[in-house]
C-alpha atoms as a PDB file:
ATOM      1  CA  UNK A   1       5.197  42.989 -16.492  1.00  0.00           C
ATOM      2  CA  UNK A   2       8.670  44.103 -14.484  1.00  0.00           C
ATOM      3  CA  UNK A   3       6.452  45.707 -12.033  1.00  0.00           C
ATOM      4  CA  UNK A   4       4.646  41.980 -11.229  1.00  0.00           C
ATOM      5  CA  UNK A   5       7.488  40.147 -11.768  1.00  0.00           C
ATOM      6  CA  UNK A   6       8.995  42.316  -9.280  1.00  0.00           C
ATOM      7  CA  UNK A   7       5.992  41.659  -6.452  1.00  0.00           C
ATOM      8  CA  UNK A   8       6.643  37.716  -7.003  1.00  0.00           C
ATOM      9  CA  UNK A   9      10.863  38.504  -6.584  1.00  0.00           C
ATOM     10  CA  UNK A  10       9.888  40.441  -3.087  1.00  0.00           C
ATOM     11  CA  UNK A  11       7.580  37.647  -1.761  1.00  0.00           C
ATOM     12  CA  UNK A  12      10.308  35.179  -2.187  1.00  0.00           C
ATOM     13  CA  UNK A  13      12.863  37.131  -0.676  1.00  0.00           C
ATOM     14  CA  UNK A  14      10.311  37.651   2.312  1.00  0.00           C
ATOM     15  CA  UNK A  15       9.977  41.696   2.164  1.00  0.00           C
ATOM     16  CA  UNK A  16       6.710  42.208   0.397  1.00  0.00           C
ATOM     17  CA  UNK A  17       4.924  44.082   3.352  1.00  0.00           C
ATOM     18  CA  UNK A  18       1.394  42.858   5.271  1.00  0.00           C
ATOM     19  CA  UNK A  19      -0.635  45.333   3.419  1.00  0.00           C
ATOM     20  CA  UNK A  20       0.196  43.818  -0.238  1.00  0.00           C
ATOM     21  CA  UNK A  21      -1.746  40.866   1.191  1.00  0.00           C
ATOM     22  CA  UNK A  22      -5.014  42.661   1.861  1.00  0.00           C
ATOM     23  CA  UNK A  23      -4.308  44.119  -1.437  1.00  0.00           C
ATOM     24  CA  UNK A  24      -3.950  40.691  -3.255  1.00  0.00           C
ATOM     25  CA  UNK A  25      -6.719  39.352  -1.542  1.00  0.00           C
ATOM     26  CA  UNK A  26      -9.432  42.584  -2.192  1.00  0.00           C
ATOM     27  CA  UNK A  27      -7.983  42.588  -5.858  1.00  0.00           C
ATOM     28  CA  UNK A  28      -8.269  38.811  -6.192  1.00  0.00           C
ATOM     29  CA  UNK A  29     -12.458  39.224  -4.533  1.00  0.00           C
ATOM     30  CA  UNK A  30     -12.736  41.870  -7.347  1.00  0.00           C
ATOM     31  CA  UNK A  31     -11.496  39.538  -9.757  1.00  0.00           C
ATOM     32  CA  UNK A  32     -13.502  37.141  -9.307  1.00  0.00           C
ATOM     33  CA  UNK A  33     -16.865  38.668  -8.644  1.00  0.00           C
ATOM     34  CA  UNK A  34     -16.519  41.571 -11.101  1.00  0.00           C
ATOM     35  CA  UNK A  35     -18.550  43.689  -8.823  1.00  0.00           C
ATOM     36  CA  UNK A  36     -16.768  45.605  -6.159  1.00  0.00           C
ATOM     37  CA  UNK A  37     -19.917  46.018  -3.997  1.00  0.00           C
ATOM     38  CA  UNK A  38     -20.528  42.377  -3.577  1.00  0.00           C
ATOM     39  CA  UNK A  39     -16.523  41.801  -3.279  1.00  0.00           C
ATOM     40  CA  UNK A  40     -16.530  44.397  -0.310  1.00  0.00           C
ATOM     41  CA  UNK A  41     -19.420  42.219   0.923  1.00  0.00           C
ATOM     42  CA  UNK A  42     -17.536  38.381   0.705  1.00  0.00           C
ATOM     43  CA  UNK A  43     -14.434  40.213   2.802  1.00  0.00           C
ATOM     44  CA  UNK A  44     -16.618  41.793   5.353  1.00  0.00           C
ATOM     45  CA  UNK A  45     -15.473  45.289   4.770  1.00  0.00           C
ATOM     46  CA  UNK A  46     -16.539  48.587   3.614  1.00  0.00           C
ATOM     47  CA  UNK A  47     -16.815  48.538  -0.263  1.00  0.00           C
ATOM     48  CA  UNK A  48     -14.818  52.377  -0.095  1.00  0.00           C
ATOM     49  CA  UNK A  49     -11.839  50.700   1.725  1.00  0.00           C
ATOM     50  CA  UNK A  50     -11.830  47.854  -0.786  1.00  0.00           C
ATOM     51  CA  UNK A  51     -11.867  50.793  -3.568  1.00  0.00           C
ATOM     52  CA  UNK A  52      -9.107  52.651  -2.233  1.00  0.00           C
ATOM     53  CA  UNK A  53      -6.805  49.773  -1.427  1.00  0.00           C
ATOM     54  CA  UNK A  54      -7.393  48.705  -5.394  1.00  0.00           C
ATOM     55  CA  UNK A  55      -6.378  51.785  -6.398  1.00  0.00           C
ATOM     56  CA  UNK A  56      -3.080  51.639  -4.337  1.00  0.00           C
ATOM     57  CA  UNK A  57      -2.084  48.695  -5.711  1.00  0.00           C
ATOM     58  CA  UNK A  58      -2.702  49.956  -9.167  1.00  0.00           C
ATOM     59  CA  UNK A  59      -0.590  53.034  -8.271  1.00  0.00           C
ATOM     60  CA  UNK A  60       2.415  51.132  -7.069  1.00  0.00           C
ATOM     61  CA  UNK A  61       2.267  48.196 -10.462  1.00  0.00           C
ATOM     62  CA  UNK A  62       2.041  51.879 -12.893  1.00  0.00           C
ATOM     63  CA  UNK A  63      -1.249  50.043 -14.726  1.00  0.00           C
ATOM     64  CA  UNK A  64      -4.776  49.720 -14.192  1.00  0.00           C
ATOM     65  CA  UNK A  65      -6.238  46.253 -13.399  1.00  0.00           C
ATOM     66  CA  UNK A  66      -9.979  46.775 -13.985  1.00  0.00           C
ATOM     67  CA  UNK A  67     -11.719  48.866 -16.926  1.00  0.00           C
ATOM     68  CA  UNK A  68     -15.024  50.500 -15.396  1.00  0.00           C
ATOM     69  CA  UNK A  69     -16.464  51.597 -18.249  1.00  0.00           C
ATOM     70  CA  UNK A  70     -20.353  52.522 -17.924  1.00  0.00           C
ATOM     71  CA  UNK A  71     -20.041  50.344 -14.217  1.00  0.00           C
ATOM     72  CA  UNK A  72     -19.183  47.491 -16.128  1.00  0.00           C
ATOM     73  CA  UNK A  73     -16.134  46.071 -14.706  1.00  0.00           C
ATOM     74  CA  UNK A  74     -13.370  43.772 -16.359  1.00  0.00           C
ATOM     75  CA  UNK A  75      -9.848  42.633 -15.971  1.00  0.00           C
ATOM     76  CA  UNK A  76      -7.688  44.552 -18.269  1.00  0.00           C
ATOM     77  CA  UNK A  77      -4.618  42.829 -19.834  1.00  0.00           C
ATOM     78  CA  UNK A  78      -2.350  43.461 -16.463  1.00  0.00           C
ATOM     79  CA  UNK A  79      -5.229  42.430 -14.331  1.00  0.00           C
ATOM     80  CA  UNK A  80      -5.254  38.943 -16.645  1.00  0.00           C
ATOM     81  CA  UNK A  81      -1.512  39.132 -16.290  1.00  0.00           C
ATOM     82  CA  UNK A  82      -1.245  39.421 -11.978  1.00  0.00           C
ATOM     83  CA  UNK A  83      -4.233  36.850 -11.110  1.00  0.00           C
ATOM     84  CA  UNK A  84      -2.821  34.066 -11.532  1.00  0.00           C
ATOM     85  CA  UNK A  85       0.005  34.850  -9.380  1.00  0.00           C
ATOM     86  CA  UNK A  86      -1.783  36.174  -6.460  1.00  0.00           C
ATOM     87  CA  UNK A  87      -4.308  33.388  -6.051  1.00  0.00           C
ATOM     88  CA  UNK A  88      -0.335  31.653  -5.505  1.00  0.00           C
ATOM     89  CA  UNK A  89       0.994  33.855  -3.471  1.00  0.00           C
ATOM     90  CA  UNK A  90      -2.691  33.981  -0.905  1.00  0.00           C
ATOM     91  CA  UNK A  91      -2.303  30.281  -1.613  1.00  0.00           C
ATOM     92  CA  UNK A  92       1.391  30.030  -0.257  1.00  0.00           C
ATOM     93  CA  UNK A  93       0.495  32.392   2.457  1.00  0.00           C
ATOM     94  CA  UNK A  94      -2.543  30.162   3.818  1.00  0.00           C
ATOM     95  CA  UNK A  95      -0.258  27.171   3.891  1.00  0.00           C
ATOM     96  CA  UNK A  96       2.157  28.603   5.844  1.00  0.00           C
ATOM     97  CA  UNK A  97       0.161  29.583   8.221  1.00  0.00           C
ATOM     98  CA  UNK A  98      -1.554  26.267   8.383  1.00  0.00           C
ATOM     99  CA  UNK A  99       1.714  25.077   8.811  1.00  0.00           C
ATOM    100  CA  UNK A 100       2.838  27.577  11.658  1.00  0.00           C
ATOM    101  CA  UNK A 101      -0.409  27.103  13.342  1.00  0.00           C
ATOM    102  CA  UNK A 102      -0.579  22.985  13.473  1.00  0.00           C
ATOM    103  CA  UNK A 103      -0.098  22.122  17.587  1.00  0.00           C
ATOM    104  CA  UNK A 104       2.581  18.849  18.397  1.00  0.00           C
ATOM    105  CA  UNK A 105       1.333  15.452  17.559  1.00  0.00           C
ATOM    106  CA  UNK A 106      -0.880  17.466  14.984  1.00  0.00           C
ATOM    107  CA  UNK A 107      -3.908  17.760  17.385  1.00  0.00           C
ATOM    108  CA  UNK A 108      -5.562  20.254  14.349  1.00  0.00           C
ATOM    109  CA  UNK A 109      -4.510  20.829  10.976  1.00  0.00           C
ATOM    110  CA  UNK A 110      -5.774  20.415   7.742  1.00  0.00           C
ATOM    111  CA  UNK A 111      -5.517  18.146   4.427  1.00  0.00           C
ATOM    112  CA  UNK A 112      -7.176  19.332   0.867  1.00  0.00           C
ATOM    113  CA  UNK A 113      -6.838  15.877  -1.061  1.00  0.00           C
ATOM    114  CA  UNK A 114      -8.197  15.624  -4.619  1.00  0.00           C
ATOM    115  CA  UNK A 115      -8.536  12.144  -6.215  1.00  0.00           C
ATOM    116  CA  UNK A 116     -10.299  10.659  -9.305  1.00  0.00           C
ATOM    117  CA  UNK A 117     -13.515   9.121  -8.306  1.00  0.00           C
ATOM    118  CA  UNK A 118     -12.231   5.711  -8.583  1.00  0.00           C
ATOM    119  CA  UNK A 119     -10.259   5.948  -6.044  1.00  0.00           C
ATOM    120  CA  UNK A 120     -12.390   7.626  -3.941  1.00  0.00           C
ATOM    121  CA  UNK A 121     -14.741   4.541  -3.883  1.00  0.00           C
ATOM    122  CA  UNK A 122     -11.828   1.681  -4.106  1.00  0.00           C
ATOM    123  CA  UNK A 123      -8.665   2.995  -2.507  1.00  0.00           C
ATOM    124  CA  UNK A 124      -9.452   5.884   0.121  1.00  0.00           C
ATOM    125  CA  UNK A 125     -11.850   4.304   2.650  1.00  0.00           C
ATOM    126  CA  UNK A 126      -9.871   2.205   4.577  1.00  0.00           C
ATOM    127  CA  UNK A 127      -6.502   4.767   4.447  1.00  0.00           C
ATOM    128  CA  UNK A 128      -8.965   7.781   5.688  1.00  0.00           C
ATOM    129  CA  UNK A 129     -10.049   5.741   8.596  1.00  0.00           C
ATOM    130  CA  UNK A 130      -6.953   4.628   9.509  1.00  0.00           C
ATOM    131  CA  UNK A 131      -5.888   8.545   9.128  1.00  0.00           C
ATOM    132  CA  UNK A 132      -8.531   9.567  11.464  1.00  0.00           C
ATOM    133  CA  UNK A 133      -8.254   7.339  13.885  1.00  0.00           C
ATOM    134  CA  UNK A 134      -4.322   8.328  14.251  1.00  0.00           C
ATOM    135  CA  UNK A 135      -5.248  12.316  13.965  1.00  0.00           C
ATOM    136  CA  UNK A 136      -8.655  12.766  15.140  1.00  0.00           C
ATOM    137  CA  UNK A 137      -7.943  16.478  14.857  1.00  0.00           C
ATOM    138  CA  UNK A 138      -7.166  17.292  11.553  1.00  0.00           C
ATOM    139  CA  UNK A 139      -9.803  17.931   9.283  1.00  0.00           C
ATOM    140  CA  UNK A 140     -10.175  16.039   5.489  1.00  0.00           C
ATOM    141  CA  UNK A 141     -10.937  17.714   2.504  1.00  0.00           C
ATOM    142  CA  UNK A 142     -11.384  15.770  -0.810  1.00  0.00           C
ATOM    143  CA  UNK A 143     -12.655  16.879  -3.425  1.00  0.00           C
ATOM    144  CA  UNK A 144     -13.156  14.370  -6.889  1.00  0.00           C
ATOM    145  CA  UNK A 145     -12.063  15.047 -10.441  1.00  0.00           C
ATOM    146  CA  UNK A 146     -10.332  14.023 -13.366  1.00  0.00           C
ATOM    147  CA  UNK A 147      -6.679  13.918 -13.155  1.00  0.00           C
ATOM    148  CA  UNK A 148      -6.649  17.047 -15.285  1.00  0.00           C
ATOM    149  CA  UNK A 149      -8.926  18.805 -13.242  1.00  0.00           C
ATOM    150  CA  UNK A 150      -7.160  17.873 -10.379  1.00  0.00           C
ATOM    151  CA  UNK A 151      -3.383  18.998 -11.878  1.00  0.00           C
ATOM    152  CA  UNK A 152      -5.461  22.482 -12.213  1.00  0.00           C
ATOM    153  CA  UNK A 153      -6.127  22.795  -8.684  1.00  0.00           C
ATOM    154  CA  UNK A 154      -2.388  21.165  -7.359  1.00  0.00           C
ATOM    155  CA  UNK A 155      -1.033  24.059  -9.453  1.00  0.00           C
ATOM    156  CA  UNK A 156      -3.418  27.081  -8.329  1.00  0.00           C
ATOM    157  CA  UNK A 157      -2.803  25.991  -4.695  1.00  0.00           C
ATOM    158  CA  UNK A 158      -6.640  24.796  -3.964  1.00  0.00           C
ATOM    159  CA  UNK A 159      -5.057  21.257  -3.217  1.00  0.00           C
ATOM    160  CA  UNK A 160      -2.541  19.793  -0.763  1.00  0.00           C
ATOM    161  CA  UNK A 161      -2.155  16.298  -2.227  1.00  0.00           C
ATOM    162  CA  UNK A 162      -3.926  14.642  -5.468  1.00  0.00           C
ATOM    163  CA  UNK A 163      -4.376  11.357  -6.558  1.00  0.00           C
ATOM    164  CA  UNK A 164      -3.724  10.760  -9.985  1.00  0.00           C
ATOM    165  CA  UNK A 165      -3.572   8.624 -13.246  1.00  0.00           C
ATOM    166  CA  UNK A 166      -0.639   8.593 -15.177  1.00  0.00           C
ATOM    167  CA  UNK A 167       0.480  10.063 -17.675  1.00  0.00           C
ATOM    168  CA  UNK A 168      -0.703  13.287 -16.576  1.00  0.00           C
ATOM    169  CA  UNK A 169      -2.944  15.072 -19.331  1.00  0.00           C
ATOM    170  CA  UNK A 170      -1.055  17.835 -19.279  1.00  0.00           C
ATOM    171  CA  UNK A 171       2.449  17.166 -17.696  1.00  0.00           C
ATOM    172  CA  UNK A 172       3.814  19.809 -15.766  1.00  0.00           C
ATOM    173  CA  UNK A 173       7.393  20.529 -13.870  1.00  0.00           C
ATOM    174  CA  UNK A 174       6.191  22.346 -11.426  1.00  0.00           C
ATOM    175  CA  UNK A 175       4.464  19.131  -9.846  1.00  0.00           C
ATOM    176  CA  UNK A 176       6.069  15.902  -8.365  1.00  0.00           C
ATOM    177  CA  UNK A 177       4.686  12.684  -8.475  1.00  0.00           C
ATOM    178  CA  UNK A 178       5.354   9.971  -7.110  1.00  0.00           C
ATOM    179  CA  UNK A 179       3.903   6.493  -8.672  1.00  0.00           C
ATOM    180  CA  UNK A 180       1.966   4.364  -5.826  1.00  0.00           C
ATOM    181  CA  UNK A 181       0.429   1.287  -7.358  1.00  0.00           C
ATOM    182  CA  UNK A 182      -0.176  -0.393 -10.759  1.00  0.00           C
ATOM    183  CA  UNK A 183      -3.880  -1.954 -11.049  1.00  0.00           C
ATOM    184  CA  UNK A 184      -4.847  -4.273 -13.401  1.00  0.00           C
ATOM    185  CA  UNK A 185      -8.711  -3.316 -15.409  1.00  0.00           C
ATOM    186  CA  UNK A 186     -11.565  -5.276 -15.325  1.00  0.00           C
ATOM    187  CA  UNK A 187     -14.674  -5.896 -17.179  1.00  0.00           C
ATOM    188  CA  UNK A 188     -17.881  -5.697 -14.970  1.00  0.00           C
ATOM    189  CA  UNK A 189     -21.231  -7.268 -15.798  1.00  0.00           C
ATOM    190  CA  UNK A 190     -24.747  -7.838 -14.303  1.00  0.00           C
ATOM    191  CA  UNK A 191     -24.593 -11.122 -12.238  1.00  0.00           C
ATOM    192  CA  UNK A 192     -27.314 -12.622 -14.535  1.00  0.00           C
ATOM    193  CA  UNK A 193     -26.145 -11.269 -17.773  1.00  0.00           C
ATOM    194  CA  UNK A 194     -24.626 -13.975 -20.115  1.00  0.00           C
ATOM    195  CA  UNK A 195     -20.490 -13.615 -19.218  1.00  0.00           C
ATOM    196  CA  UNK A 196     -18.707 -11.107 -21.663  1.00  0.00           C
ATOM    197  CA  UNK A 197     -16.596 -12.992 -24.158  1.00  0.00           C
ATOM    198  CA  UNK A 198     -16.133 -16.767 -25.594  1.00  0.00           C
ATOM    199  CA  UNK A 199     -15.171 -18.397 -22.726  1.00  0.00           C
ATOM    200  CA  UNK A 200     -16.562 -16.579 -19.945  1.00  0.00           C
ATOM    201  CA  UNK A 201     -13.148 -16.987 -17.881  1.00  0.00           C
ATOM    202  CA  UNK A 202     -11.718 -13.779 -19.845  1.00  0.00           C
ATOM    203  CA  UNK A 203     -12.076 -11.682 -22.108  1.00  0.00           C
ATOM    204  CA  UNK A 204     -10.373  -9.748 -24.890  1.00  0.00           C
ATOM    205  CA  UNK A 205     -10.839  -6.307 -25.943  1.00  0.00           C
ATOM    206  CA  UNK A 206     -11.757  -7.027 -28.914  1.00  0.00           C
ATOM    207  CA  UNK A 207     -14.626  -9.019 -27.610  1.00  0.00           C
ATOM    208  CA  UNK A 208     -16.058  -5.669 -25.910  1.00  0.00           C
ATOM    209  CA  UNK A 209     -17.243  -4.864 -29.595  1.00  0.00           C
ATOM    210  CA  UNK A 210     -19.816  -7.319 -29.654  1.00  0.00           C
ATOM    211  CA  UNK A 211     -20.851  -5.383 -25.957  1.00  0.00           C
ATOM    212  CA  UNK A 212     -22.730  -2.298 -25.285  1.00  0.00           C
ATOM    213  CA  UNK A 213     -20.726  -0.171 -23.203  1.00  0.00           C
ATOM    214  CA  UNK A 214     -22.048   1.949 -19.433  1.00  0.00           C
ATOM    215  CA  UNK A 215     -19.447   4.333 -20.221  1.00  0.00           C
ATOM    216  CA  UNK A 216     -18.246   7.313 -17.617  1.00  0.00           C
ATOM    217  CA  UNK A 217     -18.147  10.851 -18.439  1.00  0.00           C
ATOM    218  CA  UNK A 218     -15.838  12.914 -20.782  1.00  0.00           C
ATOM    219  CA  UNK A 219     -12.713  14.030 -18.943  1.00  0.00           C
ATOM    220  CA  UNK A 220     -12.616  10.281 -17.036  1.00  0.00           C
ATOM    221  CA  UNK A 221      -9.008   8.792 -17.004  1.00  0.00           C
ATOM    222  CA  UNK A 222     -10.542   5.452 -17.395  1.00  0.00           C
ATOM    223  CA  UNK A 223     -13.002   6.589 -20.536  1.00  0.00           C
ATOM    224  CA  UNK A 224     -10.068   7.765 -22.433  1.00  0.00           C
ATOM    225  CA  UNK A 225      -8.057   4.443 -21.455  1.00  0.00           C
ATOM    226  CA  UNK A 226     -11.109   1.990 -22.834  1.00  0.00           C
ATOM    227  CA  UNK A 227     -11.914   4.191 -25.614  1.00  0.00           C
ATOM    228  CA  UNK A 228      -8.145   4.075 -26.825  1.00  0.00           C
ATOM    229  CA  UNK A 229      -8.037   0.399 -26.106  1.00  0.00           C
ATOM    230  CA  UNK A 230     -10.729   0.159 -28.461  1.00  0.00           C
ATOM    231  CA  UNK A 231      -9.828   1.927 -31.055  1.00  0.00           C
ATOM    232  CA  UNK A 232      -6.172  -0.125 -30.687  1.00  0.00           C
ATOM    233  CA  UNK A 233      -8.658  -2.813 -31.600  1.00  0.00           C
ATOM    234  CA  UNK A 234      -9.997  -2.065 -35.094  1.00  0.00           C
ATOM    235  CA  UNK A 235     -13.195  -0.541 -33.565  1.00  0.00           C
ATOM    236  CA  UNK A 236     -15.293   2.317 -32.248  1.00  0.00           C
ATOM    237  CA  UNK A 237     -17.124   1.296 -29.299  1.00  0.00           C
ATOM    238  CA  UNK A 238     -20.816   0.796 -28.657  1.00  0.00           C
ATOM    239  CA  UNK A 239     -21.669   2.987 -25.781  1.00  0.00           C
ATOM    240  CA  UNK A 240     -25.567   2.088 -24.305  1.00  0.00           C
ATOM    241  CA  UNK A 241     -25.120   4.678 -21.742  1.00  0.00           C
ATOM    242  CA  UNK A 242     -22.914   7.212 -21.007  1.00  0.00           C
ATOM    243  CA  UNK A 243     -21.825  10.641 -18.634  1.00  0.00           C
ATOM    244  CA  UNK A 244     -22.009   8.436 -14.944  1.00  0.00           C
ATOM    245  CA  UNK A 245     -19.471   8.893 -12.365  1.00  0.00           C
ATOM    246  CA  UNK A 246     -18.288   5.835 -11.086  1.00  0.00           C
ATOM    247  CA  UNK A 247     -21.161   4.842  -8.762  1.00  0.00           C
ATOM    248  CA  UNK A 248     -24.129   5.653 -11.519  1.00  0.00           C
ATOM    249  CA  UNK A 249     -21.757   3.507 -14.101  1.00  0.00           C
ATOM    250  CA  UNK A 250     -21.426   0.446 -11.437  1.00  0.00           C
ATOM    251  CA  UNK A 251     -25.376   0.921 -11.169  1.00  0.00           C
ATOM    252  CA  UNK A 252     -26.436   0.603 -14.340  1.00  0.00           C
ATOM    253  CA  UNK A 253     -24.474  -2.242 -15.022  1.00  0.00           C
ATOM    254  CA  UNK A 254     -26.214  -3.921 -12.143  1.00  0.00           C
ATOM    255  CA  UNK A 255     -29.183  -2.930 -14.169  1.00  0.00           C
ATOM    256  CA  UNK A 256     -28.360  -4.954 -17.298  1.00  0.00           C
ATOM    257  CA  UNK A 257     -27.739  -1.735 -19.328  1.00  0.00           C
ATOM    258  CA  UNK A 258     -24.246  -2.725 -20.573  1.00  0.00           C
ATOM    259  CA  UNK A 259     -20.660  -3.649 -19.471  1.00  0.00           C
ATOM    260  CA  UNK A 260     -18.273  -1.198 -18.303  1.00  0.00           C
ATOM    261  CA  UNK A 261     -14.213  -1.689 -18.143  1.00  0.00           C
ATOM    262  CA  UNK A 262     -13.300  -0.582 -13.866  1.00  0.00           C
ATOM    263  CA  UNK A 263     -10.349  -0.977 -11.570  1.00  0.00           C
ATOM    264  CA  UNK A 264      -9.841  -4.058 -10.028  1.00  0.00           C
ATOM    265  CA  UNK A 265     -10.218  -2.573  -6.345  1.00  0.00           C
ATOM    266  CA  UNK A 266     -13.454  -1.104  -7.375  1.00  0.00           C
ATOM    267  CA  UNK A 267     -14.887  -4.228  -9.261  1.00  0.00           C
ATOM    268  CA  UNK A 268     -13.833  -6.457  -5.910  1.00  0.00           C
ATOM    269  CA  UNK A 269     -15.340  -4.332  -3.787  1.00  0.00           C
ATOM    270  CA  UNK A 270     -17.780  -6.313  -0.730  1.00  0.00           C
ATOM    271  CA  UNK A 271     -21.377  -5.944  -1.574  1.00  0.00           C
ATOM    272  CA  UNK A 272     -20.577  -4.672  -5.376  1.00  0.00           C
ATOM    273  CA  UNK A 273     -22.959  -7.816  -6.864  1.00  0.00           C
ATOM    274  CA  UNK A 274     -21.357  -8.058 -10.049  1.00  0.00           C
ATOM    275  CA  UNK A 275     -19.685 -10.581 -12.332  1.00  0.00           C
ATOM    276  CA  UNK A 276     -16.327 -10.143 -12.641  1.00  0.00           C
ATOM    277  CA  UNK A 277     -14.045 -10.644 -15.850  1.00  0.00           C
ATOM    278  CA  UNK A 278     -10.631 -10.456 -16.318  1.00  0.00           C
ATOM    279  CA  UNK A 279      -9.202  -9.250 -19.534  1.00  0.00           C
ATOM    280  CA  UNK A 280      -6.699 -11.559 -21.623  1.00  0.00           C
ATOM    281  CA  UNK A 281      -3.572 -10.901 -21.600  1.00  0.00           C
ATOM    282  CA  UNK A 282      -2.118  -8.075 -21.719  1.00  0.00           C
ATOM    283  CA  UNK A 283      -5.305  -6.570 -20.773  1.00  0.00           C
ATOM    284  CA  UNK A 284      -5.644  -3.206 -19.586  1.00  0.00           C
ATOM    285  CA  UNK A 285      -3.736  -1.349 -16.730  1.00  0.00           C
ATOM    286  CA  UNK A 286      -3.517   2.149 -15.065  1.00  0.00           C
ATOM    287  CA  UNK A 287      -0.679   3.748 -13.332  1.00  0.00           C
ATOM    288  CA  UNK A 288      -1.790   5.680  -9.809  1.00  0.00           C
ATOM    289  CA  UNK A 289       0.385   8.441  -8.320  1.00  0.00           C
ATOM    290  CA  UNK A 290       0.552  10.709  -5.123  1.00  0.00           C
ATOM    291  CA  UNK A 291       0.917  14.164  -7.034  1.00  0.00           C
ATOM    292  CA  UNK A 292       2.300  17.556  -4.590  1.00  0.00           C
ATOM    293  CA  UNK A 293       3.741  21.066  -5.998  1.00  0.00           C
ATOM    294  CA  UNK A 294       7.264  20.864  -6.505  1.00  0.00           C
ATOM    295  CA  UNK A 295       7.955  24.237  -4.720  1.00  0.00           C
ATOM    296  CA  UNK A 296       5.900  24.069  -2.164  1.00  0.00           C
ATOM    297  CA  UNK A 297       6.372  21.308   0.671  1.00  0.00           C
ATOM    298  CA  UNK A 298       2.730  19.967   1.605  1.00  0.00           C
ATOM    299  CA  UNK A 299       1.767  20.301   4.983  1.00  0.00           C
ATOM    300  CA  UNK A 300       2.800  18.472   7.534  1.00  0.00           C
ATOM    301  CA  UNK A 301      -0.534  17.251   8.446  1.00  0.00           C
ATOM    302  CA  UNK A 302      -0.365  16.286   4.222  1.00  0.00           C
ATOM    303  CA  UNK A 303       3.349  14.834   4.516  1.00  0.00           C
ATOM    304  CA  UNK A 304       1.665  12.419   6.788  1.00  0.00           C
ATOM    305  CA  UNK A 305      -0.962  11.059   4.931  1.00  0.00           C
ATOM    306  CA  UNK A 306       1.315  10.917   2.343  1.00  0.00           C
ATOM    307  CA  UNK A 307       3.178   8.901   4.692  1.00  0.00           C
ATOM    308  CA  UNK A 308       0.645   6.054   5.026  1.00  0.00           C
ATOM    309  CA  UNK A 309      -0.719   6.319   1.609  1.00  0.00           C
ATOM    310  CA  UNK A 310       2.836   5.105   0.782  1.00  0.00           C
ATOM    311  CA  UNK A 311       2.769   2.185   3.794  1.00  0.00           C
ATOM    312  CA  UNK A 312      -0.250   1.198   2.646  1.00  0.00           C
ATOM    313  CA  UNK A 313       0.376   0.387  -0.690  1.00  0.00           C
ATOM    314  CA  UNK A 314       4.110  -0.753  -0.388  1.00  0.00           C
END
């Protein structure tokens, strides 16, 4: 463990030489193919090289990082013990050169932005246009999660920016967020389904028990939010249909399968076709924040869509 703690002290300080790269990066290949042939084959070079450059780099830690027995191969408890700090230290090394290699006026760069799929549909549109049309030359990357999917890649370096629900499901120090907007919940309904609730105006949570449920997937911020909500209630909810993302929940709602609890944005979308209910107060409410590494500064191509992310929604 000294000798890997040692590799992470010397990349801070800037002296860990070029080659301990190549040698993070073949080890990391091995890692996660198990096979050195087809590892040597994802890097484009000889499967020998890769060998012998694994070898050096067990040599200089003192401990062997993969057990070959009978061709099987396997991380051994220092292999376990260095991957998740080189996939951070390629990572780092990938921004920074992204960042070193972005022209003025950032003509080309890139952004890796996770959000939950919520947003994706209700929030991200119009702020990804506007992006574009300001820098036509950096390319988008988003990929959709859970928030505690999406923590997992901020931390591993696989993300830039995330957008995410809070509380986090797993806090962490190592990230910052920074809260953006506070949306109010809503219950959604097939246009010629009777209204949800007494009075058709609002409705309680309480009333939802008397509903079946289009309910999203396991790891959803907002399942864990209605489900809780419901159970607040004195109940266990009713669930017609569940496992949808967000557009195969809105759809089978349209379908008269159920009710489902959204986001505001998403409910009032143009074109959505469903009744919309607000819930009694207090109702229902979710907290969305702009989530970055804490010791890594995003991009600069990233700092500026944080940058109208945060205009936008001020």
């Amino acid at each position: 463990m000294i000798q890997l703690i040692s590799i992470a002290d010397a990349y801070r300080a800037g002296t860990l030489p070029v080659m301990q790269f190549q040698q993070l990066q073949y080890f990391v290949a091995v890692a996660e193919t198990l096979h050195f042939t087809r590892a040597a084959e994802t890097l484009h070079v000889a499967q020998p090289s890769l060998s012998q450059q694994i070898k050096a780099l067990e040599r200089e830690l003192g401990a062997e990082l993969f057990s070959r027995a009978r061709g099987n191969i396997a991380l051994t408890d220092a292999g376990e013990a260095l991957l998740p700090l080189a996939r951070r230290i390629l990572a780092d090394a990938d921004t920074a050169r992204l960042e070193v290699q972005e022209l003025a006026q950032l003509r080309r760069g890139r952004v890796r932005l996770g959000a939950t799929p919520s947003l994706c549909t209700g929030l991200l549109p119009d702020i990804l246009r506007a992006f574009r049309d300001e820098y036509p030359g950096v390319q988008l990357i988003v990929e959709e999660g859970g928030s505690h999917d999406l923590v997992r890649e901020l931390a591993r370096g696989a993300l830039d920016l995330a957008l995410v629900v809070l509380p986090l499901p797993t806090p962490s120090p190592a990230l910052t967020t920074v809260e953006l907007l506070r949306e109010d919940l809503v219950v959604v309904s097939a246009p010629d389904a009777p209204a949800p609730g007494r009075a058709g105006r609002s409705v309680r949570i309480a009333d939802l028990q008397d509903e079946p449920l289009v309910m999203f997937r396991h790891g959803y911020d907002l399942r864990e939010l209605t489900v809780a909500a419901c159970r607040a209630a004195g109940f266990e909810p009713d669930f017609a249909v569940e496992g949808g993302e967000m557009d195969a929940v809105l759809g089978f709602v349209r379908a008269g399968l159920g009710v489902a609890v959204v986001p505001r944005m998403v409910a009032m979308r143009a074109g959505l076709g469903l009744r919309v209910t607000p819930l009694t107060r207090p109702g229902l409410h979710r907290t969305v924040a702009l989530a970055h590494r804490s010791d890594v500064a995003p991009p600069r191509a990233a700092r500026e869509l944080q940058r109208m992310l945060t205009g936008h929604l001020s």
